[in-house]
ModelCIF file with pLDDT and N, C-alpha, C, O atoms, coordinates in Angstrom:
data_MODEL
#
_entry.id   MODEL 
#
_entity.id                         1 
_entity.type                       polymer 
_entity.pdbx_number_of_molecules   1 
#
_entity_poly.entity_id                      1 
_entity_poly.type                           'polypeptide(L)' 
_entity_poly.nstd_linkage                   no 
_entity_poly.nstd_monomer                   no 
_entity_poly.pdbx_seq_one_letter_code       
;(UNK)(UNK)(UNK)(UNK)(UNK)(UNK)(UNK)(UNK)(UNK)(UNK)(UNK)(UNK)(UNK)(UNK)(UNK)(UNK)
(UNK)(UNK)(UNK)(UNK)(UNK)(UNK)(UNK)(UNK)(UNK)(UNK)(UNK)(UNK)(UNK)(UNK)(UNK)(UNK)
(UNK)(UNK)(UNK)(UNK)(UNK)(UNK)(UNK)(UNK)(UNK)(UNK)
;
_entity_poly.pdbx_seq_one_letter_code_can   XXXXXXXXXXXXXXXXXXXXXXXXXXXXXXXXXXXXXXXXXX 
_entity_poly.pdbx_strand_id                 A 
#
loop_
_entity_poly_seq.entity_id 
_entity_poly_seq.num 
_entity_poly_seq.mon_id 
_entity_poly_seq.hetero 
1 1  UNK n 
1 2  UNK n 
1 3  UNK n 
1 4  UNK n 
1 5  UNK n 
1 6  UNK n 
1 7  UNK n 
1 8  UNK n 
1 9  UNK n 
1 10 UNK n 
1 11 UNK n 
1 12 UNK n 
1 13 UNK n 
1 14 UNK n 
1 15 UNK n 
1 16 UNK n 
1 17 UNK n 
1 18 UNK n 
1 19 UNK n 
1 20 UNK n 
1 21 UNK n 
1 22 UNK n 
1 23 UNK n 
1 24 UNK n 
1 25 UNK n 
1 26 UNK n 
1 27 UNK n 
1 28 UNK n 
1 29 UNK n 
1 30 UNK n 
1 31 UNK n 
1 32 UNK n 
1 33 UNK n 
1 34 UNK n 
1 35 UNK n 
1 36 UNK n 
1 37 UNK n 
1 38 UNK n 
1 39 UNK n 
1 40 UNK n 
1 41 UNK n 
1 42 UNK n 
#
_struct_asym.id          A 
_struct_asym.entity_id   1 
#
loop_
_ma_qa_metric.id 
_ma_qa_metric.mode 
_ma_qa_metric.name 
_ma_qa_metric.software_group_id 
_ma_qa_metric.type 
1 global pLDDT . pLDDT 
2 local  pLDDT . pLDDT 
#
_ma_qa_metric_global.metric_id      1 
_ma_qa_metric_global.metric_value   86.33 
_ma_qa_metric_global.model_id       1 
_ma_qa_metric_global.ordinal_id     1 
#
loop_
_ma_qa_metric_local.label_asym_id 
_ma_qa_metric_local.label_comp_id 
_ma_qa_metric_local.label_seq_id 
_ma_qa_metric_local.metric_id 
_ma_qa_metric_local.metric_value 
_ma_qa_metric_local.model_id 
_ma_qa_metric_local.ordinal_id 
A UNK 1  2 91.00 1 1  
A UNK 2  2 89.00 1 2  
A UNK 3  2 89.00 1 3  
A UNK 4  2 91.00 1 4  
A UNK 5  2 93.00 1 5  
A UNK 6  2 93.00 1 6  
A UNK 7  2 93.00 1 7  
A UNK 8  2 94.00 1 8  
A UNK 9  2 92.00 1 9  
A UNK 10 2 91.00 1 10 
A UNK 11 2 92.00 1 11 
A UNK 12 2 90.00 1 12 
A UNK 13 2 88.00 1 13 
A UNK 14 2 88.00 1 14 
A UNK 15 2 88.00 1 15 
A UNK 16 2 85.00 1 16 
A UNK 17 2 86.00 1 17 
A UNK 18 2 86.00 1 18 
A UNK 19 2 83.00 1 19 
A UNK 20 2 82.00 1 20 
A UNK 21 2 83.00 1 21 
A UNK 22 2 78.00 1 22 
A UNK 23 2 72.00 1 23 
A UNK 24 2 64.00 1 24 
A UNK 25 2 67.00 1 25 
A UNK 26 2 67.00 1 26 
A UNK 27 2 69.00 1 27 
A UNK 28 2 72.00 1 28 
A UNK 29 2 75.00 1 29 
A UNK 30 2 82.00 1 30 
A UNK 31 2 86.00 1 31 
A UNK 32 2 88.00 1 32 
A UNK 33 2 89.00 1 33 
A UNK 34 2 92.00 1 34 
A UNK 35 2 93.00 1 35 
A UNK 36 2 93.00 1 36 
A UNK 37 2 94.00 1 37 
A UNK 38 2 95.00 1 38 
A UNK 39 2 96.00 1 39 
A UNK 40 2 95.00 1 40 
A UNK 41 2 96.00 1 41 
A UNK 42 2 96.00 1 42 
#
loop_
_atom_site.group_PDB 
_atom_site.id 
_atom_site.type_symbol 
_atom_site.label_atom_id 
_atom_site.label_alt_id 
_atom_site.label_comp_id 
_atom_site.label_asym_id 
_atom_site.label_entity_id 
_atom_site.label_seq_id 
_atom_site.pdbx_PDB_ins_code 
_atom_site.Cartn_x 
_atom_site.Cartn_y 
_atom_site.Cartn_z 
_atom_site.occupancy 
_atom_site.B_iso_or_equiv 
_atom_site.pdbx_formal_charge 
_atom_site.auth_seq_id 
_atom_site.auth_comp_id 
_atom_site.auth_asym_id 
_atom_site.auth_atom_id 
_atom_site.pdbx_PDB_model_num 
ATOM 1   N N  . UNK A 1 1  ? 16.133  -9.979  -9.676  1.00 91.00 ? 1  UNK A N  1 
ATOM 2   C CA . UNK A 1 1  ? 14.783  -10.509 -9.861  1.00 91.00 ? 1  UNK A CA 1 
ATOM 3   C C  . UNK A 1 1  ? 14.016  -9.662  -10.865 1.00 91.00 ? 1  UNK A C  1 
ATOM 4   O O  . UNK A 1 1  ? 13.965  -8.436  -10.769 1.00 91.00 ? 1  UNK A O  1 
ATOM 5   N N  . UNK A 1 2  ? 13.391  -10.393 -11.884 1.00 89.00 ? 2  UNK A N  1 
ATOM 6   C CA . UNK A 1 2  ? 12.916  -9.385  -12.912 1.00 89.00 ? 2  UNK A CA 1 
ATOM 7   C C  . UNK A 1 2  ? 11.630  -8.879  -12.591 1.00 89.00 ? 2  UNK A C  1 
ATOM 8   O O  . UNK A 1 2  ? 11.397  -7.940  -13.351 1.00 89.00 ? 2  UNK A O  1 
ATOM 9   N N  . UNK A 1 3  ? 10.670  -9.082  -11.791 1.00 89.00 ? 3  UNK A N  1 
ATOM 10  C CA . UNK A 1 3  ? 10.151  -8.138  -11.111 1.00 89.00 ? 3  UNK A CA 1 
ATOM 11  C C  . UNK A 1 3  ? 10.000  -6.905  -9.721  1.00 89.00 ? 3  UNK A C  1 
ATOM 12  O O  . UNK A 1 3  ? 9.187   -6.127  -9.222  1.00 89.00 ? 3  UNK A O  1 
ATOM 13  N N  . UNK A 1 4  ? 11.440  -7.409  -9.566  1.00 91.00 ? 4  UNK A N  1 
ATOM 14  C CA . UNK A 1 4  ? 11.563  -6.153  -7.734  1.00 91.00 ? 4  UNK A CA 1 
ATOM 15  C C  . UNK A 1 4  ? 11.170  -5.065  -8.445  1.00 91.00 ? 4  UNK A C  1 
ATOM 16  O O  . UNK A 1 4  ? 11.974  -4.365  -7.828  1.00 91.00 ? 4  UNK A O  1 
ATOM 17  N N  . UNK A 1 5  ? 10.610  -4.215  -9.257  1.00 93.00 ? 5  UNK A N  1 
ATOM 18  C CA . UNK A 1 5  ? 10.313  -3.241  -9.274  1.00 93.00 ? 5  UNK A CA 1 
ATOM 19  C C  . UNK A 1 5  ? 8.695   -2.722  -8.430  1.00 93.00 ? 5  UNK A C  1 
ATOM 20  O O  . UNK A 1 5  ? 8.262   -1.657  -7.991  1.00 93.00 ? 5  UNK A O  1 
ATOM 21  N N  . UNK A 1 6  ? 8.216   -4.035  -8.517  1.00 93.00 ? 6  UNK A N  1 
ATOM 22  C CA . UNK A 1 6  ? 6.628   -3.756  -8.291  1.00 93.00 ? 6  UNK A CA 1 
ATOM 23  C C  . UNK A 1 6  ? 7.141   -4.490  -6.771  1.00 93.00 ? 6  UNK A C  1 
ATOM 24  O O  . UNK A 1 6  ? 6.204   -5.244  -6.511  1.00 93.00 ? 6  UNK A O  1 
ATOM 25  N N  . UNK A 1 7  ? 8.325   -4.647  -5.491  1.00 93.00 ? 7  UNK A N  1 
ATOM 26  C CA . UNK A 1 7  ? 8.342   -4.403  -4.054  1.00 93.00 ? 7  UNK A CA 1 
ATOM 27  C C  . UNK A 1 7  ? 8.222   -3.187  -3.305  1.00 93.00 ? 7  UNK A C  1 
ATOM 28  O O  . UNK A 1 7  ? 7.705   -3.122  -2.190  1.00 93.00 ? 7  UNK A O  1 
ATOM 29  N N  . UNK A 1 8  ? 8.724   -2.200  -3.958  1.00 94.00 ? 8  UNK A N  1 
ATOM 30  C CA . UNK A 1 8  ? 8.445   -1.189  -3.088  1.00 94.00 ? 8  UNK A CA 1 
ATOM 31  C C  . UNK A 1 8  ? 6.994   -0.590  -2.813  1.00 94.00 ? 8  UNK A C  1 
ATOM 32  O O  . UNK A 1 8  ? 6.857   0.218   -1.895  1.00 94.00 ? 8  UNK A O  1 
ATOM 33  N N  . UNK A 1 9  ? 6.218   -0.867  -3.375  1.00 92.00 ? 9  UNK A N  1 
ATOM 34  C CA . UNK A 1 9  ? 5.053   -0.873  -3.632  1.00 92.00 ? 9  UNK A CA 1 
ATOM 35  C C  . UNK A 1 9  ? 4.296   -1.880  -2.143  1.00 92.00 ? 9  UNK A C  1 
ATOM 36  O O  . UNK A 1 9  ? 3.469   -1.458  -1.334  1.00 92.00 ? 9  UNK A O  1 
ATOM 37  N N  . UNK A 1 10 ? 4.823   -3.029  -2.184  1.00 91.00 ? 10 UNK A N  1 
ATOM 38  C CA . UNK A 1 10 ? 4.473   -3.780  -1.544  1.00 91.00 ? 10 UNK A CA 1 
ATOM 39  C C  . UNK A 1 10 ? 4.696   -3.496  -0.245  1.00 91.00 ? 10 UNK A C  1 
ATOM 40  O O  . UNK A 1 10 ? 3.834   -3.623  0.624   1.00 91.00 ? 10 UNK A O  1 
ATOM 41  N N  . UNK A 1 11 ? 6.036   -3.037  -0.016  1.00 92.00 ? 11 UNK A N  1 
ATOM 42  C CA . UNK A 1 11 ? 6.502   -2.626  1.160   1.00 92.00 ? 11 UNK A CA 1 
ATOM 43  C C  . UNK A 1 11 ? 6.184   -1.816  1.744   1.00 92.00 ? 11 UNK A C  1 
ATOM 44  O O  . UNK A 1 11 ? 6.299   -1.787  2.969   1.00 92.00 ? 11 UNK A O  1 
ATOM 45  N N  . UNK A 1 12 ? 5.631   -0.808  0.969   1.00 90.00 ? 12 UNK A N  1 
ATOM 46  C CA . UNK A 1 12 ? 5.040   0.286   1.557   1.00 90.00 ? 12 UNK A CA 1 
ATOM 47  C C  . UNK A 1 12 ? 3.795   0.013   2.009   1.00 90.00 ? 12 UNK A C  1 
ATOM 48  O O  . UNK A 1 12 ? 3.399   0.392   3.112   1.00 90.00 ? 12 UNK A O  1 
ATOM 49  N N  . UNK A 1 13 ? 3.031   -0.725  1.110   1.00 88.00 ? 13 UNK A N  1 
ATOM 50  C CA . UNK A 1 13 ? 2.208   -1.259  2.148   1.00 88.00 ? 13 UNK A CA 1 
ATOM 51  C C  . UNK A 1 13 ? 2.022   -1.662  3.609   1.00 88.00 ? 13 UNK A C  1 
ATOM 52  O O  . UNK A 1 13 ? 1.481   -1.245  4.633   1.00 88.00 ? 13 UNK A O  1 
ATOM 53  N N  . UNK A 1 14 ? 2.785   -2.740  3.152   1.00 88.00 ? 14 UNK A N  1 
ATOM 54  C CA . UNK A 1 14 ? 3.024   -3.462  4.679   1.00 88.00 ? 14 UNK A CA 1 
ATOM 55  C C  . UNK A 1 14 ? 3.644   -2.687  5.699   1.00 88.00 ? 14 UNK A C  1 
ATOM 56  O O  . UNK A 1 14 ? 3.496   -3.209  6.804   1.00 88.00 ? 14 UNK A O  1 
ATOM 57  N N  . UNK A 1 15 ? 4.360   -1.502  5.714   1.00 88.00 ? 15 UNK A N  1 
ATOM 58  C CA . UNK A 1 15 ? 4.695   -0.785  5.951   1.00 88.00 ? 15 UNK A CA 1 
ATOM 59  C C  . UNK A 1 15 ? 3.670   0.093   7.001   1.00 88.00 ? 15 UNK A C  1 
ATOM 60  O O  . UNK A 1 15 ? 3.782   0.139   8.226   1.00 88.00 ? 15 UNK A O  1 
ATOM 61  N N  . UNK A 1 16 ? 2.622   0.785   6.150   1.00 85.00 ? 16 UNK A N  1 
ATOM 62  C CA . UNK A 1 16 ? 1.364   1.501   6.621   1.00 85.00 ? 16 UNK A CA 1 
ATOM 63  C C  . UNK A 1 16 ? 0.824   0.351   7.334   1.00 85.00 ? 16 UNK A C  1 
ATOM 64  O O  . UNK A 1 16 ? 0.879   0.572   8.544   1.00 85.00 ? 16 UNK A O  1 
ATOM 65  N N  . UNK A 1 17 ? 0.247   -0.966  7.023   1.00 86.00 ? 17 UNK A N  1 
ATOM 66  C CA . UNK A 1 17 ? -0.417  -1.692  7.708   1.00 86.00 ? 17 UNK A CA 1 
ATOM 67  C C  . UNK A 1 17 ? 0.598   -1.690  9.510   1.00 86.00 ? 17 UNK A C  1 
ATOM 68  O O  . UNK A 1 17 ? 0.227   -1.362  10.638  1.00 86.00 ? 17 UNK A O  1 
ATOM 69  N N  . UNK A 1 18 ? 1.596   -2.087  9.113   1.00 86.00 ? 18 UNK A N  1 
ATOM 70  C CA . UNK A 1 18 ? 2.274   -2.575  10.612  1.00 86.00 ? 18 UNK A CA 1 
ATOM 71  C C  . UNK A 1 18 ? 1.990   -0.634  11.345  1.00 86.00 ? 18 UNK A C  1 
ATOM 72  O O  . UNK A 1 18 ? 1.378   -0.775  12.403  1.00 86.00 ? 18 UNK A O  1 
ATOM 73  N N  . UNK A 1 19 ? 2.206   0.653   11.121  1.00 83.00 ? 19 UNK A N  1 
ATOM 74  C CA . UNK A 1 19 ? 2.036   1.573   11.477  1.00 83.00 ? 19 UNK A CA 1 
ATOM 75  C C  . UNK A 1 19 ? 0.197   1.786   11.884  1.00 83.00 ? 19 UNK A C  1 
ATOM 76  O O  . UNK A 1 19 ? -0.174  2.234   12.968  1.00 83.00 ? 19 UNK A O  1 
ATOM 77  N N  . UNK A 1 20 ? -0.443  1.500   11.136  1.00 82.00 ? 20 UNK A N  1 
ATOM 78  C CA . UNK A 1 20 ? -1.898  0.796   11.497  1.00 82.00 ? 20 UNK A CA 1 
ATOM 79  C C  . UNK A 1 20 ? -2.035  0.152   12.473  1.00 82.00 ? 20 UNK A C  1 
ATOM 80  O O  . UNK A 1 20 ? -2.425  0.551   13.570  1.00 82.00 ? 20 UNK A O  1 
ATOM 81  N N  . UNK A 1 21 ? -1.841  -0.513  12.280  1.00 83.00 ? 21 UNK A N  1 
ATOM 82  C CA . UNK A 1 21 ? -2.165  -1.749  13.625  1.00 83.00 ? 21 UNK A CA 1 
ATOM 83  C C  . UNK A 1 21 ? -1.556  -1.346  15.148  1.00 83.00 ? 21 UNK A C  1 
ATOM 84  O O  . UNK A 1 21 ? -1.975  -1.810  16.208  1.00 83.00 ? 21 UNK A O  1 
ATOM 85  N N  . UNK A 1 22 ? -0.491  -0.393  14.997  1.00 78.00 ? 22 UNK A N  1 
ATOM 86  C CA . UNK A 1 22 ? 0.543   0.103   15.984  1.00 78.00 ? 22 UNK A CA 1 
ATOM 87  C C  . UNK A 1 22 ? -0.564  0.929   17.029  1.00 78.00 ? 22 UNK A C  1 
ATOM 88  O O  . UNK A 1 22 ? -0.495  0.863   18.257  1.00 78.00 ? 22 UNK A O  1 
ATOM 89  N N  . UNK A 1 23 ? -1.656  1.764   16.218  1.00 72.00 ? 23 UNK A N  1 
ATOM 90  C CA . UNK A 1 23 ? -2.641  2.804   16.179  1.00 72.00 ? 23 UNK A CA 1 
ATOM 91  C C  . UNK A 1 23 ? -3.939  2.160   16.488  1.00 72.00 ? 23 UNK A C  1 
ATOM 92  O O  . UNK A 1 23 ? -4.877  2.913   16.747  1.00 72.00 ? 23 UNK A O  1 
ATOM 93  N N  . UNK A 1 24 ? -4.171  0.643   16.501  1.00 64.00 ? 24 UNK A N  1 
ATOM 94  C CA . UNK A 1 24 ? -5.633  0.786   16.519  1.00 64.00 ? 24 UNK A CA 1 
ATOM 95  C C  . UNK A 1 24 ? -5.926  -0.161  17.861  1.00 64.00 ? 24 UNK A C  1 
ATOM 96  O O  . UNK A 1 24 ? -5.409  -1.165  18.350  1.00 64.00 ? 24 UNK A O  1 
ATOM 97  N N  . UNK A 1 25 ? -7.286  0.911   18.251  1.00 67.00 ? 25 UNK A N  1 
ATOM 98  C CA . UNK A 1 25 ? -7.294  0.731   19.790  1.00 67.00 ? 25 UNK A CA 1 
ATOM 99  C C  . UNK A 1 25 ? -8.691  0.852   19.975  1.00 67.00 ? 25 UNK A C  1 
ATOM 100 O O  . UNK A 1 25 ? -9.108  1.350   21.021  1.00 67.00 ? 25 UNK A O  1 
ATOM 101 N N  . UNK A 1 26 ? -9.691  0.353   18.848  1.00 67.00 ? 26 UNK A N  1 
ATOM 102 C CA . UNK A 1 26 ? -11.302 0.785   19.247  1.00 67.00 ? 26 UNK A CA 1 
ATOM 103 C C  . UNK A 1 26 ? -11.409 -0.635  20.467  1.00 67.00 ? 26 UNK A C  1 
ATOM 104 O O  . UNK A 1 26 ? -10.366 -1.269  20.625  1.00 67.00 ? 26 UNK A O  1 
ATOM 105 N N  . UNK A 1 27 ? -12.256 -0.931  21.013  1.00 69.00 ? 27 UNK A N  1 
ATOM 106 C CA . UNK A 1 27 ? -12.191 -1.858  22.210  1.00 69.00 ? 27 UNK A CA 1 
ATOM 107 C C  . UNK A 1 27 ? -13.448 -2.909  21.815  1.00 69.00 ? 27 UNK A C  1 
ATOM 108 O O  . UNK A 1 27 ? -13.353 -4.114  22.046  1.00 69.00 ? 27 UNK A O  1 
ATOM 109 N N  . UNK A 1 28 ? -14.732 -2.255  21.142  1.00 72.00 ? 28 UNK A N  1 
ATOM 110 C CA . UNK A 1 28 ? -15.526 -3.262  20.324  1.00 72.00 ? 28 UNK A CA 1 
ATOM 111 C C  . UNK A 1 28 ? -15.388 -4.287  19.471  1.00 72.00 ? 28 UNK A C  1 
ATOM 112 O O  . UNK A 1 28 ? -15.751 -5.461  19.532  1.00 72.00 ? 28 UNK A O  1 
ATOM 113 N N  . UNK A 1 29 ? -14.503 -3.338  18.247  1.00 75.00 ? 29 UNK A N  1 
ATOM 114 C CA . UNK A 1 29 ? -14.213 -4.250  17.481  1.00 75.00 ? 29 UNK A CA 1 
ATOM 115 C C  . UNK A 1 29 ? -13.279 -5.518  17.334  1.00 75.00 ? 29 UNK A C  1 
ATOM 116 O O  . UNK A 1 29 ? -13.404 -6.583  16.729  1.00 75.00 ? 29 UNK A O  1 
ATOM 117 N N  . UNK A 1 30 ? -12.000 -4.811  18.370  1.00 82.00 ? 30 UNK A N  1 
ATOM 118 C CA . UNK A 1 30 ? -11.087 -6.239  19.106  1.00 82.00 ? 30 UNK A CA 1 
ATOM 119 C C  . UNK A 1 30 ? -12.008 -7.449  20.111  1.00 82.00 ? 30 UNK A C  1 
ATOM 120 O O  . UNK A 1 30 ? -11.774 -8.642  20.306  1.00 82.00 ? 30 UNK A O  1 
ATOM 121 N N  . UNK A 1 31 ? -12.873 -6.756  20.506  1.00 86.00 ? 31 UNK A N  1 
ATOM 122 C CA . UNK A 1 31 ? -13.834 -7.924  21.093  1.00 86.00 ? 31 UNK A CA 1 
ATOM 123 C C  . UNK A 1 31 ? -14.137 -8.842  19.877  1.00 86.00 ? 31 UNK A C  1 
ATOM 124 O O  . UNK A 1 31 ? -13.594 -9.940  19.756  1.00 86.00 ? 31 UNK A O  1 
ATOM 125 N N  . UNK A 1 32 ? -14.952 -8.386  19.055  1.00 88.00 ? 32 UNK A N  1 
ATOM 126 C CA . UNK A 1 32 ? -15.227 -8.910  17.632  1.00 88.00 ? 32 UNK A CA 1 
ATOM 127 C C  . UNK A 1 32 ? -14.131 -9.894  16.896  1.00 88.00 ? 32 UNK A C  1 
ATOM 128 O O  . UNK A 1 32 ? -14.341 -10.988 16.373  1.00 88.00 ? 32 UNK A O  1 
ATOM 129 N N  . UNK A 1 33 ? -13.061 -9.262  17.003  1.00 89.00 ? 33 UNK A N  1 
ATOM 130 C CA . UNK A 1 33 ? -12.153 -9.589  16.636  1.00 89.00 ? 33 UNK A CA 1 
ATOM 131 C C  . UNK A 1 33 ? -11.170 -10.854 17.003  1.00 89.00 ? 33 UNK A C  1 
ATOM 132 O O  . UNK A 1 33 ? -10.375 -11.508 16.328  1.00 89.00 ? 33 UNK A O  1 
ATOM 133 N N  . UNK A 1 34 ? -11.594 -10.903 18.417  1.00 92.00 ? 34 UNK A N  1 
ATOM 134 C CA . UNK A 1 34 ? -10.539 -11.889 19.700  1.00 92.00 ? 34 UNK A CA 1 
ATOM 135 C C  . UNK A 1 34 ? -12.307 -13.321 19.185  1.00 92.00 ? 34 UNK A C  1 
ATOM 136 O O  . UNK A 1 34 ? -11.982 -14.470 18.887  1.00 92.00 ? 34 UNK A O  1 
ATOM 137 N N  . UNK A 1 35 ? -13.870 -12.953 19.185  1.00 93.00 ? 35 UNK A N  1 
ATOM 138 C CA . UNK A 1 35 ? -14.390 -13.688 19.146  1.00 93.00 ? 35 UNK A CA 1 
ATOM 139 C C  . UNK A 1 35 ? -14.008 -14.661 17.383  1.00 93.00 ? 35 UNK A C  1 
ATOM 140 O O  . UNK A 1 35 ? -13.907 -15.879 17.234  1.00 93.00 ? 35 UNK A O  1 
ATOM 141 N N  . UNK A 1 36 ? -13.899 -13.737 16.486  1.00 93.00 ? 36 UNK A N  1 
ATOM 142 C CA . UNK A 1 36 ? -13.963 -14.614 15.544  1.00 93.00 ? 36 UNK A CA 1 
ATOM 143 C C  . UNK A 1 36 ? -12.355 -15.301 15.319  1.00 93.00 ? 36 UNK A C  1 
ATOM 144 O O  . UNK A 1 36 ? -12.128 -16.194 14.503  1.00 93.00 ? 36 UNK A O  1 
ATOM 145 N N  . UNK A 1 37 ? -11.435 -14.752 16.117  1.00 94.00 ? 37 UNK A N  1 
ATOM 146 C CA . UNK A 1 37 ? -10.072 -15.796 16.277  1.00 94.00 ? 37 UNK A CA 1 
ATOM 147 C C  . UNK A 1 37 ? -10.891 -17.210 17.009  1.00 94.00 ? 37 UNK A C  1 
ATOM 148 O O  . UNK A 1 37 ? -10.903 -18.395 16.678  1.00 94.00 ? 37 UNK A O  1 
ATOM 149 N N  . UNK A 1 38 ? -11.447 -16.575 17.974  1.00 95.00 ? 38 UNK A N  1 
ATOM 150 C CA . UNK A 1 38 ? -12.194 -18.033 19.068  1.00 95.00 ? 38 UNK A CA 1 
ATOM 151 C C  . UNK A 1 38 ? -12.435 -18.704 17.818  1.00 95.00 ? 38 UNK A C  1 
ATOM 152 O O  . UNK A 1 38 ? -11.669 -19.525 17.314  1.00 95.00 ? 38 UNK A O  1 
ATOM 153 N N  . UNK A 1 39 ? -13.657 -18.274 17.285  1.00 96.00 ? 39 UNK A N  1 
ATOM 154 C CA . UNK A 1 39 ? -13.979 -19.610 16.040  1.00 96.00 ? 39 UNK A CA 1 
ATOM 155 C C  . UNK A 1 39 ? -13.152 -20.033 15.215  1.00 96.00 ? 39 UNK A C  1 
ATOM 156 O O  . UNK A 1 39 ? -13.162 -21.263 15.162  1.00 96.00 ? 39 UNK A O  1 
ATOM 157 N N  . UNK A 1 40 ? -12.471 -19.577 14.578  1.00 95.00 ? 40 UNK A N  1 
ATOM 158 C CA . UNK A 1 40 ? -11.354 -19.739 13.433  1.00 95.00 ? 40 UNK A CA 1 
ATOM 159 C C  . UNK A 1 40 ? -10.491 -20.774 14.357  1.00 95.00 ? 40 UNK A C  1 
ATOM 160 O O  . UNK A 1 40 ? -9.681  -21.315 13.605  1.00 95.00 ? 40 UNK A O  1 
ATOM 161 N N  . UNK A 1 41 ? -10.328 -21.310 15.823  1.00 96.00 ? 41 UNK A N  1 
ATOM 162 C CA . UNK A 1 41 ? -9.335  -22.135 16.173  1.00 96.00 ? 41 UNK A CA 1 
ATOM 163 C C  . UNK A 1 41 ? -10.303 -23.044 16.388  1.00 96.00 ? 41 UNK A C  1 
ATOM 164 O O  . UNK A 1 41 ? -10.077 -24.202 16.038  1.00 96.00 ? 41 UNK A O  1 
ATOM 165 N N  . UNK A 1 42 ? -11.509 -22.726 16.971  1.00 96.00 ? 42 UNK A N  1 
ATOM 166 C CA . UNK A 1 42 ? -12.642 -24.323 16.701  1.00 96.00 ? 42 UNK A CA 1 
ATOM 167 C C  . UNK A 1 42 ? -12.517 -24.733 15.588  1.00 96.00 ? 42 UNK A C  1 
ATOM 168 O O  . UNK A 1 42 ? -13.143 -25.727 15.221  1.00 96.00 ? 42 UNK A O  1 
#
């Protein structure tokens, strides 16, 4: 593929994000968070 050079890049991203998310545990903002899923399925 004549651009896979600019995946690892990407991957690493996604990478940190999934290690992120593994980590996040504030309890407000998942409230916030679970409410605006509520709307987004209305």
């Amino acid at each position: 593929y004549g651009d896979a050079a600019s995946w690892p890049l990407y991957l690493l991203l996604l990478a940190l994000t999934g290690v992120g998310l593994a980590r996040s545990e504030d309890a407000v903002s998942t409230r916030v968070f679970v409410a605006a899923g509520a709307l987004s399925l209305l």
